[in-house]
C-alpha atoms as a PDB file:
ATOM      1  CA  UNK A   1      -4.251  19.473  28.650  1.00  0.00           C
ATOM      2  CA  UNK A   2      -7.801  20.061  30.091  1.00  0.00           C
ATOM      3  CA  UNK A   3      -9.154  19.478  33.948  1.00  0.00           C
ATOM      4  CA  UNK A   4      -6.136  17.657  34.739  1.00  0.00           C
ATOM      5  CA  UNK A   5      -4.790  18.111  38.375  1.00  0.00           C
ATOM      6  CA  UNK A   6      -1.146  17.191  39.541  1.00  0.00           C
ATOM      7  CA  UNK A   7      -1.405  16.620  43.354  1.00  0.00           C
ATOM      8  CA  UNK A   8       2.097  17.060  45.117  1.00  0.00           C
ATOM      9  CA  UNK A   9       1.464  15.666  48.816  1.00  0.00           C
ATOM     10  CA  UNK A  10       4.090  16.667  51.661  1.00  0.00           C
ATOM     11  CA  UNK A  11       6.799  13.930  53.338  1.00  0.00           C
ATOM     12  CA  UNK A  12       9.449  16.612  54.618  1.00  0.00           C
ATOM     13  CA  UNK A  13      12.780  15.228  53.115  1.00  0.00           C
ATOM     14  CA  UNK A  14      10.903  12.588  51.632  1.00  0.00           C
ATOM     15  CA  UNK A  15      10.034  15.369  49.148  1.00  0.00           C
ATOM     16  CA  UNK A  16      12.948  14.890  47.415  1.00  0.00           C
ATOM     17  CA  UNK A  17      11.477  11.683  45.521  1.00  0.00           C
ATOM     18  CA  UNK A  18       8.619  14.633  44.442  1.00  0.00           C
ATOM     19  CA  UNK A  19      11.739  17.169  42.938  1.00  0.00           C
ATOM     20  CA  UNK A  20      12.857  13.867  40.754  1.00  0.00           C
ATOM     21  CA  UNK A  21       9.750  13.592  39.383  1.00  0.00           C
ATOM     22  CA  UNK A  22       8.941  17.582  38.521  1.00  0.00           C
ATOM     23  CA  UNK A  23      12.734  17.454  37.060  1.00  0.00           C
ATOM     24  CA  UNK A  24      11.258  14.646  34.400  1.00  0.00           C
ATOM     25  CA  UNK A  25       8.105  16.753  33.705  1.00  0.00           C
ATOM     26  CA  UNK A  26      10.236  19.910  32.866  1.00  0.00           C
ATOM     27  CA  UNK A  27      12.511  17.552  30.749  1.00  0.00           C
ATOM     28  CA  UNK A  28       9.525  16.737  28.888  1.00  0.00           C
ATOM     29  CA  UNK A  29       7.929  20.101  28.946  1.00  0.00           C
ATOM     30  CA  UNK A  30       4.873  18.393  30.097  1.00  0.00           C
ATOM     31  CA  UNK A  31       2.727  21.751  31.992  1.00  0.00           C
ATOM     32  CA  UNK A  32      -0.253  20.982  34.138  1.00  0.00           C
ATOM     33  CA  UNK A  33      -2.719  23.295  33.958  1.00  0.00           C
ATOM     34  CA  UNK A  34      -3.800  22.936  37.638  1.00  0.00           C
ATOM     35  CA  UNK A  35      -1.067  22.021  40.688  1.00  0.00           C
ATOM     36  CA  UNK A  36      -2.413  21.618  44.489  1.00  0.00           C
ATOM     37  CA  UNK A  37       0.754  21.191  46.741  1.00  0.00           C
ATOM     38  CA  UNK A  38       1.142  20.727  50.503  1.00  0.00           C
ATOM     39  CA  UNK A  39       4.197  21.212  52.671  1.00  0.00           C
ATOM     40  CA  UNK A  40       6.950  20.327  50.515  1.00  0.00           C
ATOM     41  CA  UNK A  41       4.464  19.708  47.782  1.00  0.00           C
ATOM     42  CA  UNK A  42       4.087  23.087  47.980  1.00  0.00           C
ATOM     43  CA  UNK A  43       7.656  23.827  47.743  1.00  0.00           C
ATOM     44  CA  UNK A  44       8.361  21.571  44.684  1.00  0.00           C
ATOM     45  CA  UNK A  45       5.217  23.192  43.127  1.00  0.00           C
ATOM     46  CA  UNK A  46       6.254  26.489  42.589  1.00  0.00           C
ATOM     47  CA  UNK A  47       9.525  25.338  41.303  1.00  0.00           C
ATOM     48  CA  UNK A  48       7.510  23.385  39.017  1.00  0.00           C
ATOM     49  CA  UNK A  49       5.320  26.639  37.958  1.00  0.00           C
ATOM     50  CA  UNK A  50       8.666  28.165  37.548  1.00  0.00           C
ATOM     51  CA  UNK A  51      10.206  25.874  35.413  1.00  0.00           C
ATOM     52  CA  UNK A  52      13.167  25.948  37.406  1.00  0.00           C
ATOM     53  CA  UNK A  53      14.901  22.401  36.862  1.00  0.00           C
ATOM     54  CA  UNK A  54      17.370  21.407  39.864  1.00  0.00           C
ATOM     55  CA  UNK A  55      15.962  23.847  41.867  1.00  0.00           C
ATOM     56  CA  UNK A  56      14.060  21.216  44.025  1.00  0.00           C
ATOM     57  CA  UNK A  57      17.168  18.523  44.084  1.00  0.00           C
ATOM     58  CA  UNK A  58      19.705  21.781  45.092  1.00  0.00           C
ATOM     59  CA  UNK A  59      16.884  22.368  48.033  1.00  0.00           C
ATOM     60  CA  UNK A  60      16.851  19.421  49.983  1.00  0.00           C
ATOM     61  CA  UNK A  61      21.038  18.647  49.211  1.00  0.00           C
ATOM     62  CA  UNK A  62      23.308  21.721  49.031  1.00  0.00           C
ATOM     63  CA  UNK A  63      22.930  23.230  52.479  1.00  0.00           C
ATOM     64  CA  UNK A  64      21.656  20.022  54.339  1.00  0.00           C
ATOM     65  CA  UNK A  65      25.393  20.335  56.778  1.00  0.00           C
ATOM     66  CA  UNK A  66      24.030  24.193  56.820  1.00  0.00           C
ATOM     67  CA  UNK A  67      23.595  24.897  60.631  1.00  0.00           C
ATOM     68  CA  UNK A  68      21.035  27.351  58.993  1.00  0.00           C
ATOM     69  CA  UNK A  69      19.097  24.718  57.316  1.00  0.00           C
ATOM     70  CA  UNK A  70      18.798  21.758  59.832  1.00  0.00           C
ATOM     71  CA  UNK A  71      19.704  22.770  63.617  1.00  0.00           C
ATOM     72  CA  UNK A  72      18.118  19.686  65.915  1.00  0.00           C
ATOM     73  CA  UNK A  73      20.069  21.847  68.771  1.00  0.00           C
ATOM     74  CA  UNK A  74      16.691  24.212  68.069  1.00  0.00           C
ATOM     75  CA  UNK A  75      13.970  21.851  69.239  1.00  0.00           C
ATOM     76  CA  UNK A  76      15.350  23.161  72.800  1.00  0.00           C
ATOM     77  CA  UNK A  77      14.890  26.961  72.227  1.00  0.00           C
ATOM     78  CA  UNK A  78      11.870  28.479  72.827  1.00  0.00           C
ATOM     79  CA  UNK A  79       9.737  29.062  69.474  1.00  0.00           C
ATOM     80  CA  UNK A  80      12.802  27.956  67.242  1.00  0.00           C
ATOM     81  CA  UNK A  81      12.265  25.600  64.510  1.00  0.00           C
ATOM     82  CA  UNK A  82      14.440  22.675  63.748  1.00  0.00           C
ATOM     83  CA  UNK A  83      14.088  23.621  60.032  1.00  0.00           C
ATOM     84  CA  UNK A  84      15.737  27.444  59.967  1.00  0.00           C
ATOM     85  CA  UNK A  85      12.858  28.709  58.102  1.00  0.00           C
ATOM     86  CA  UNK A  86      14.504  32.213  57.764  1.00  0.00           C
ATOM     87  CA  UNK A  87      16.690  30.561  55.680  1.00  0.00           C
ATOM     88  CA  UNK A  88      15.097  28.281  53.955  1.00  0.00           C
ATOM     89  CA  UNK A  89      12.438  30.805  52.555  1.00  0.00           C
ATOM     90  CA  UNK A  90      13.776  33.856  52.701  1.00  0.00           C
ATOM     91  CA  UNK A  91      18.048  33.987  52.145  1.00  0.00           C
ATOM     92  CA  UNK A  92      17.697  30.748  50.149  1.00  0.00           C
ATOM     93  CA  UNK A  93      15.443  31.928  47.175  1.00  0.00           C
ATOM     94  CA  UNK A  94      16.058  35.573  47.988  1.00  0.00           C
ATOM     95  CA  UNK A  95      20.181  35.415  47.489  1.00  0.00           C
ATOM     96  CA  UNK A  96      21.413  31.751  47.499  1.00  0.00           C
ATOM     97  CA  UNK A  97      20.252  30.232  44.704  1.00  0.00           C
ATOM     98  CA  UNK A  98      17.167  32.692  43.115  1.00  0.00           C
ATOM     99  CA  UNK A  99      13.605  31.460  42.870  1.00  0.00           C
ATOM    100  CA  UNK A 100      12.177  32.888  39.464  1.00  0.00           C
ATOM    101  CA  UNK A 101       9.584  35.065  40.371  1.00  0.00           C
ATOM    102  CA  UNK A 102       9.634  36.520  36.672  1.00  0.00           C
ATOM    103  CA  UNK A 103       8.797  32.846  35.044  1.00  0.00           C
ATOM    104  CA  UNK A 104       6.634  32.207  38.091  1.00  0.00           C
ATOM    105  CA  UNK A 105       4.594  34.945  37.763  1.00  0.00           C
ATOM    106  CA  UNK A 106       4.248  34.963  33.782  1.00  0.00           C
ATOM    107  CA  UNK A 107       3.330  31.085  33.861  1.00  0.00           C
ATOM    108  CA  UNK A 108      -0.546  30.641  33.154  1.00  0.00           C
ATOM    109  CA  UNK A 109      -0.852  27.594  35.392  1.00  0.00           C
ATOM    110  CA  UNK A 110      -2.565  27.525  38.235  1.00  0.00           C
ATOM    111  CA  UNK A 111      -0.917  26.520  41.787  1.00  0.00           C
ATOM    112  CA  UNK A 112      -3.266  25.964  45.443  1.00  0.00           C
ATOM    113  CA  UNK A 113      -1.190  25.957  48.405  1.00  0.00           C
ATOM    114  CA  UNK A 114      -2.652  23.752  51.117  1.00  0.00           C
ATOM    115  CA  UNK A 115      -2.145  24.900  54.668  1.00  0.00           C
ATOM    116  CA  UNK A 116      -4.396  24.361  58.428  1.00  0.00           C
ATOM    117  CA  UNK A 117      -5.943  27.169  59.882  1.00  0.00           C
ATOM    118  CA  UNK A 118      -5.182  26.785  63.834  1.00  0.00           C
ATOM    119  CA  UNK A 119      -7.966  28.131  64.934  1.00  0.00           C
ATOM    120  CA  UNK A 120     -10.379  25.894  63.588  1.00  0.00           C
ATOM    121  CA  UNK A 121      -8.325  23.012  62.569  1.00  0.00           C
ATOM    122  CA  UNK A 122      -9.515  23.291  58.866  1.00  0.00           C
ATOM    123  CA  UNK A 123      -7.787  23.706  55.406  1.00  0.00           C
ATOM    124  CA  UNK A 124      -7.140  26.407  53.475  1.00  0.00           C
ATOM    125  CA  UNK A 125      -6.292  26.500  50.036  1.00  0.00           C
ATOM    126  CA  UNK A 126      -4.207  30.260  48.759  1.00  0.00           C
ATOM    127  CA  UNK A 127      -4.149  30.390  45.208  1.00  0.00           C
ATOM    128  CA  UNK A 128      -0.894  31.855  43.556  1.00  0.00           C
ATOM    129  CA  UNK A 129      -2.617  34.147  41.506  1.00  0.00           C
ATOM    130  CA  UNK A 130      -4.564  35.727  44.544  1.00  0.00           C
ATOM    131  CA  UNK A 131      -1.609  35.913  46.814  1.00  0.00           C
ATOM    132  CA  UNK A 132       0.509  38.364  48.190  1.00  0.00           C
ATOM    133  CA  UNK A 133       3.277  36.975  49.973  1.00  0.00           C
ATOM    134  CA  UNK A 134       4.307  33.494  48.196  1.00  0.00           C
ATOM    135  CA  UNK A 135       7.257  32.564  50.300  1.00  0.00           C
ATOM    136  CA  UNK A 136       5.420  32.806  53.235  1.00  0.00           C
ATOM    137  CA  UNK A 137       2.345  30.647  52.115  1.00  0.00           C
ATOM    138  CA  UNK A 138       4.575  27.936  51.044  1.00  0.00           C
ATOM    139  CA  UNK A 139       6.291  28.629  54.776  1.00  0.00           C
ATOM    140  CA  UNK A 140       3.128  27.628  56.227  1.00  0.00           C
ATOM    141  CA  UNK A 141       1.949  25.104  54.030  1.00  0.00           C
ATOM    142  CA  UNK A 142       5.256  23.400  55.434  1.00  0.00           C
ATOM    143  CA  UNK A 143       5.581  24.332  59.311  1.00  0.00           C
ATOM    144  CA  UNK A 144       4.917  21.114  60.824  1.00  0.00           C
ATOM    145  CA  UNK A 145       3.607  21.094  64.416  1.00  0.00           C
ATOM    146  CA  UNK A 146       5.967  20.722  67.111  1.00  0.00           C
ATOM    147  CA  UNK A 147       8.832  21.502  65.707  1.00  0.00           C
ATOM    148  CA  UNK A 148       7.600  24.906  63.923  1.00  0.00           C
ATOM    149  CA  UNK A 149       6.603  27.914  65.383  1.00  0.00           C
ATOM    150  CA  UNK A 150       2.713  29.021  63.857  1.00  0.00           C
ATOM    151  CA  UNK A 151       3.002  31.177  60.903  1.00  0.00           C
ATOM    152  CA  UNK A 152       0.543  34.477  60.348  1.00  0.00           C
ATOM    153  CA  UNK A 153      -0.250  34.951  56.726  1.00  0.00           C
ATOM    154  CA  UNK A 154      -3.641  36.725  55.886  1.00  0.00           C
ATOM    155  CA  UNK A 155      -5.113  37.451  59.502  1.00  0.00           C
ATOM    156  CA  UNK A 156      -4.536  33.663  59.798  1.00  0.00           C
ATOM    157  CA  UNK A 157      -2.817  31.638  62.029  1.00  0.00           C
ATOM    158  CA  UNK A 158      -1.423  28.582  59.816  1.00  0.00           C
ATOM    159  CA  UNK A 159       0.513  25.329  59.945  1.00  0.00           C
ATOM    160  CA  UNK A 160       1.632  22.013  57.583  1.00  0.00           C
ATOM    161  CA  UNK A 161      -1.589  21.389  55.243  1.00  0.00           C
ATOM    162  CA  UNK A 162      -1.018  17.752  55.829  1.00  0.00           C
ATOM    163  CA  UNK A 163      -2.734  17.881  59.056  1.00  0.00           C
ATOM    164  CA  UNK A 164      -6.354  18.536  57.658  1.00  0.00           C
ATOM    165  CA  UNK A 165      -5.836  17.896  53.487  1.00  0.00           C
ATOM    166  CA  UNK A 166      -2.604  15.865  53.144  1.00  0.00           C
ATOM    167  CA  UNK A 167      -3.383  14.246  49.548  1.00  0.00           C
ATOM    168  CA  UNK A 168      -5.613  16.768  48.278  1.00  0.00           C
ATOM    169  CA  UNK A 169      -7.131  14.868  45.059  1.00  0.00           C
ATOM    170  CA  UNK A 170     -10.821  15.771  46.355  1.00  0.00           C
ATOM    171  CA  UNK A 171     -10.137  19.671  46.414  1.00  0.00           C
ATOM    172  CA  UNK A 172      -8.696  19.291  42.717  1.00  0.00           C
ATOM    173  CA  UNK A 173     -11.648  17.672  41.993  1.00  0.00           C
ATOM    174  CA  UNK A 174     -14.128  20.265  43.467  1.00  0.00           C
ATOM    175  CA  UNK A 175     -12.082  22.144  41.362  1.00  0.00           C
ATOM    176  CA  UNK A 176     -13.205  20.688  37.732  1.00  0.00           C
ATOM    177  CA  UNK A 177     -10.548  18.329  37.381  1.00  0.00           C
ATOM    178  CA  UNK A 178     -11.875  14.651  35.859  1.00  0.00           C
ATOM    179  CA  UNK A 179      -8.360  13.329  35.836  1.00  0.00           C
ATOM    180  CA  UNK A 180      -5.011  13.718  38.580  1.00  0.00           C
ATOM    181  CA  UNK A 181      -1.693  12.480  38.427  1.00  0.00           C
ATOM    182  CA  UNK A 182      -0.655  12.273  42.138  1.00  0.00           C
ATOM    183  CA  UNK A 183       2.691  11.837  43.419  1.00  0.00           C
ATOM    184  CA  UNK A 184       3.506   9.818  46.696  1.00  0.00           C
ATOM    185  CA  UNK A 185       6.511  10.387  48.603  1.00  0.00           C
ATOM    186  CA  UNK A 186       6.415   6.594  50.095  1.00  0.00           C
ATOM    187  CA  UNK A 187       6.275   3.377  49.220  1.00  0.00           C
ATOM    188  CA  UNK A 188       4.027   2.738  52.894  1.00  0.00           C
ATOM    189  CA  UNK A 189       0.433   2.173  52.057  1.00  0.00           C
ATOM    190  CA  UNK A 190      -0.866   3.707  55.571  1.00  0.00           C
ATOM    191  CA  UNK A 191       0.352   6.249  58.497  1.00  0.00           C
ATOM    192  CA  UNK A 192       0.396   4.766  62.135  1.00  0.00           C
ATOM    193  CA  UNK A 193      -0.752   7.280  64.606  1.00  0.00           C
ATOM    194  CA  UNK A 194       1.857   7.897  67.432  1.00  0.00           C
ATOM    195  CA  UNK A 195       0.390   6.554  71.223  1.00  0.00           C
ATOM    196  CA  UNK A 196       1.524   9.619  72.743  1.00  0.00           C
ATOM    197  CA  UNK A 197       0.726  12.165  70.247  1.00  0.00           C
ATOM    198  CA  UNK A 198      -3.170  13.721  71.501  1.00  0.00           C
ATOM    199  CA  UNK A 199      -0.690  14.156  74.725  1.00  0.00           C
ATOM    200  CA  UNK A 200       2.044  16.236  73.299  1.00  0.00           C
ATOM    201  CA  UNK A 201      -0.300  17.921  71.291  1.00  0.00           C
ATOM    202  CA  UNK A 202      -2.225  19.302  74.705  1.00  0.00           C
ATOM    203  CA  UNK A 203       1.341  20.530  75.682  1.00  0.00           C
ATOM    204  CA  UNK A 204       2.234  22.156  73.148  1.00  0.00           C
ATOM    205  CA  UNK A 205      -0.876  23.848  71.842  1.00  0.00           C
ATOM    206  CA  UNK A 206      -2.597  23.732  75.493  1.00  0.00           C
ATOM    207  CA  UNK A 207      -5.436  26.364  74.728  1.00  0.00           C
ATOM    208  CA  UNK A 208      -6.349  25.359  71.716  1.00  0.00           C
ATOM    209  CA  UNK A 209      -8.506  22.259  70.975  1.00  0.00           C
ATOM    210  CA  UNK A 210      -9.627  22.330  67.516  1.00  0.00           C
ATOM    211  CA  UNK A 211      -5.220  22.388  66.798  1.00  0.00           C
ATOM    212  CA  UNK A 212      -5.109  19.571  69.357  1.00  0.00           C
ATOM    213  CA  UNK A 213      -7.943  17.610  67.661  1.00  0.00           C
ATOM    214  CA  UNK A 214      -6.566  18.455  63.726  1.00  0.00           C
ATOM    215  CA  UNK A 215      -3.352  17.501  65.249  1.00  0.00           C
ATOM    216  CA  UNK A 216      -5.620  13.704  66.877  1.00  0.00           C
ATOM    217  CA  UNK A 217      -7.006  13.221  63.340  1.00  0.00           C
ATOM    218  CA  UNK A 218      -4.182  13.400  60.809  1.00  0.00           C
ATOM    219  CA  UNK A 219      -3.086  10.510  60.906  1.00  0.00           C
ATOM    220  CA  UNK A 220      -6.614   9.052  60.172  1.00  0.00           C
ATOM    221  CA  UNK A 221      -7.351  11.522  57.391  1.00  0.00           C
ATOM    222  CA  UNK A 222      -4.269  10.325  55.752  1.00  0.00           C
ATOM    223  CA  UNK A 223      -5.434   7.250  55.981  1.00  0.00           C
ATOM    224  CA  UNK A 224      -8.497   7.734  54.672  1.00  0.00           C
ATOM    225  CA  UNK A 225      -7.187  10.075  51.874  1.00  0.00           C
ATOM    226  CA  UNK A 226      -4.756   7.268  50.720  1.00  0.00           C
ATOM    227  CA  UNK A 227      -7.582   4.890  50.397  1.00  0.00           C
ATOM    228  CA  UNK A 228      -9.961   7.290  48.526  1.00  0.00           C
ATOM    229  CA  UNK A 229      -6.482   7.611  45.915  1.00  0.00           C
ATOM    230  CA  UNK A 230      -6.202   4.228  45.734  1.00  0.00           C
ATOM    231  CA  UNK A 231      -9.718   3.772  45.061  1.00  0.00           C
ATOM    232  CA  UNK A 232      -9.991   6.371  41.995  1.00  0.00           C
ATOM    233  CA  UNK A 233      -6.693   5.033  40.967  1.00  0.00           C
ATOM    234  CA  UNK A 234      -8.680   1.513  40.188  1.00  0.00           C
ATOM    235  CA  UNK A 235     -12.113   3.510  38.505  1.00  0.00           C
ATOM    236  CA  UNK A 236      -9.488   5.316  36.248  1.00  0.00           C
ATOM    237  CA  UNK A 237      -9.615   8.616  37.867  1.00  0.00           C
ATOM    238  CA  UNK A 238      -6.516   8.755  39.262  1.00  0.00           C
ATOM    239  CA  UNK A 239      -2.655   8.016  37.560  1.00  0.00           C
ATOM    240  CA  UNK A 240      -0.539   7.000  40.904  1.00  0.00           C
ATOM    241  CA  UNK A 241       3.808   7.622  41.035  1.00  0.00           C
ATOM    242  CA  UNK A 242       4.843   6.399  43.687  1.00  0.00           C
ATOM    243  CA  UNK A 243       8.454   4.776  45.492  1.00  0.00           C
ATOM    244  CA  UNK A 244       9.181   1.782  43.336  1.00  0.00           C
ATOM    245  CA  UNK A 245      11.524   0.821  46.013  1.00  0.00           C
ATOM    246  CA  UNK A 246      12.594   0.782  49.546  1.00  0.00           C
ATOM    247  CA  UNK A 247      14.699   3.888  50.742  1.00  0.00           C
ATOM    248  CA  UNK A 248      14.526   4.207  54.252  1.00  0.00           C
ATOM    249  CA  UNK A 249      14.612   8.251  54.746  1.00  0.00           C
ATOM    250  CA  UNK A 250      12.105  10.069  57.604  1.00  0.00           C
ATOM    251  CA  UNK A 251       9.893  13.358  57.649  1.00  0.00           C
ATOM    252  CA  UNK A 252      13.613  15.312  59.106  1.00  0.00           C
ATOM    253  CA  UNK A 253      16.813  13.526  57.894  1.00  0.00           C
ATOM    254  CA  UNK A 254      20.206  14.326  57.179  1.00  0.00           C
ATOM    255  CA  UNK A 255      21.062  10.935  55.163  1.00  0.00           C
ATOM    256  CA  UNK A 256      22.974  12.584  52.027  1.00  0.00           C
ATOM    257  CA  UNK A 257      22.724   9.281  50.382  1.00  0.00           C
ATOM    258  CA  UNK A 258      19.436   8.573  50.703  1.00  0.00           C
ATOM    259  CA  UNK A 259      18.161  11.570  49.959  1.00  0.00           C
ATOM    260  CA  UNK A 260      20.166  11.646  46.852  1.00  0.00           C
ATOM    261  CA  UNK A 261      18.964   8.295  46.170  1.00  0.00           C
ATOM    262  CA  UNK A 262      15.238   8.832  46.287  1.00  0.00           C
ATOM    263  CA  UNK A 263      15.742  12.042  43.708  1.00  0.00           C
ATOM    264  CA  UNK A 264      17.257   9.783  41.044  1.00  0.00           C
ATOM    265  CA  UNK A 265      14.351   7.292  41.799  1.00  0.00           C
ATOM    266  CA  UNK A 266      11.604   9.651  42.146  1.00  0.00           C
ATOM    267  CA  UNK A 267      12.958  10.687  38.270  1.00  0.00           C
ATOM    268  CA  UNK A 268      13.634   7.030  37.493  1.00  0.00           C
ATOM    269  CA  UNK A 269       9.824   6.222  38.488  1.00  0.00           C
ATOM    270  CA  UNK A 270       8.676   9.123  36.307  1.00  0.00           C
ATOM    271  CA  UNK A 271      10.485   8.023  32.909  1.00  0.00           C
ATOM    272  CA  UNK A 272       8.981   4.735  33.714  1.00  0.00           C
ATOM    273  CA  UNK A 273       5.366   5.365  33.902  1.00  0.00           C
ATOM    274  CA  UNK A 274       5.804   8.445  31.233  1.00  0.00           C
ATOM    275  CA  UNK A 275       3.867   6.417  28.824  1.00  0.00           C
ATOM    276  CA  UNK A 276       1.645   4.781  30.447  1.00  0.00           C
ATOM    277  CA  UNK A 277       0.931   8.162  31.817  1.00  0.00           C
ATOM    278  CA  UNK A 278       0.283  10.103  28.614  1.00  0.00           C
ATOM    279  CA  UNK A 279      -1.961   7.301  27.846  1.00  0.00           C
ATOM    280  CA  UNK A 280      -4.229   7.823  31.161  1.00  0.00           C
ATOM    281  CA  UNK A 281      -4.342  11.719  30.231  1.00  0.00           C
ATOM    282  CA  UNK A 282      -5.144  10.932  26.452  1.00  0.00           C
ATOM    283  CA  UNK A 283      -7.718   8.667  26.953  1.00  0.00           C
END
């Protein structure tokens, strides 16, 4: 397969649906040669590169009652994260259940991480094969504001990519790619901006307006960015997977259920648009 891009947007938990759907791809042993993936995008990415099936799924499920993994009591200590990034991307792959660095780093395939510089409120894309701390790129890629402390990688100051590229089909096609398959995380067609949220921003990140504005506009750019996927989707540019149902489950949840449920459907939506799929990329 030839300038075809597989565009893994974020959704926190909500990336669960996204680990269904890589699961069905290893079944089939269908490789991308190009993968752009932001926040948990990012995450399900590299266990994509990796071939590691499960590894995704085992993520978001086996340590969700983990203190370690999900501590709301956090929010309320200074520069604490809700998420226990520590954890999540350093004992987790390092000891817990081991990320394969050896297939990750002997796969040909390309992988973009998508993060936001802080200082200037723009994207930046860290490609695998030029990078020298993975963990921590994906780290960033998925440190949403608020909630996660600002992560240093590269004499940058970084945060969740979904603030300034959060469905990142246009980069993949700067990038040569004629076709994308991208995955959605919800069945929503638009994100409502929060009234409050240019406020909270200022008091948070108080000396730094181009974070406060990147932080103003996200919600617009993923508005915009869902309409631009829609619209390639219709002039055959695009192949769309998205929630074929309903499953209530936000950006941080704990709903075992749910999140269980929108793995099988996020692999359930995959085997159903496999061949209509193949089709798109063969013709």
């Amino acid at each position: 397969m030839k300038n075809i891009g597989l565009i893994l947007p974020g959704g926190g938990m909500r990336g669960v649906y996204t680990s269904g759907v890589i699961d069905f791809f290893i079944e089939k042993r269908i490789r991308f040669p190009y993968t752009i993936g932001v926040s948990a995008g990012a995450c399900n990415g590299s266990a994509y590169i990796s071939n590691q099936h499960g590894f995704g799924k085992i993520f978001y499920t086996k340590y969700l009652n983990d203190k370690r993994y999900l501590n709301f009591k956090n929010l309320f200590v200074q520069n604490k994260s809700i998420l226990g990034m520590d954890f999540i991307f350093d004992e987790i792959p390092n000891n817990l259940e081991l990320f394969d660095f050896d297939s990750f780093n002997k796969a040909p395939e390309k992988l973009i991480i998508t993060a936001t510089n802080c200082v200037n409120g723009k994207s930046v894309y860290i490609d695998r094969h030029n990078c020298d701390d993975l963990l921590k790129a994906i780290r960033a890629s998925c440190s949403l504001p608020f909630v996660s402390p600002i992560v240093e990688y590269s004499n940058m100051q970084l945060l969740d990519g979904g603030l300034s590229d959060p469905i990142p089909i246009k980069k993949s096609q700067n990038d040569g790619n004629t076709k994308n398959i991208v995955i959605l995380t919800s069945e929503d067609d638009s994100s409502r901006k929060p009234k409050y949220i240019k406020k909270l921003a200022k008091k948070f990140y108080s000396d730094n307006n181009a974070l406060i504005q990147a932080i103003d506009n996200c919600y617009d750019i993923y508005n915009d960015s869902l309409k631009y996927v829609n619209e390639q989707e219709k002039d055959g540019k695009a192949f769309v997977i998205s929630p074929s149902q309903s499953i209530k489950l936000n950006t941080i949840d704990k709903n075992h259920k749910n999140i269980n449920n929108l793995y099988n459907l996020g692999y359930k939506d995959a085997s159903s648009s496999y061949s209509k799929m193949i089709n798109y990329i063969k013709n």
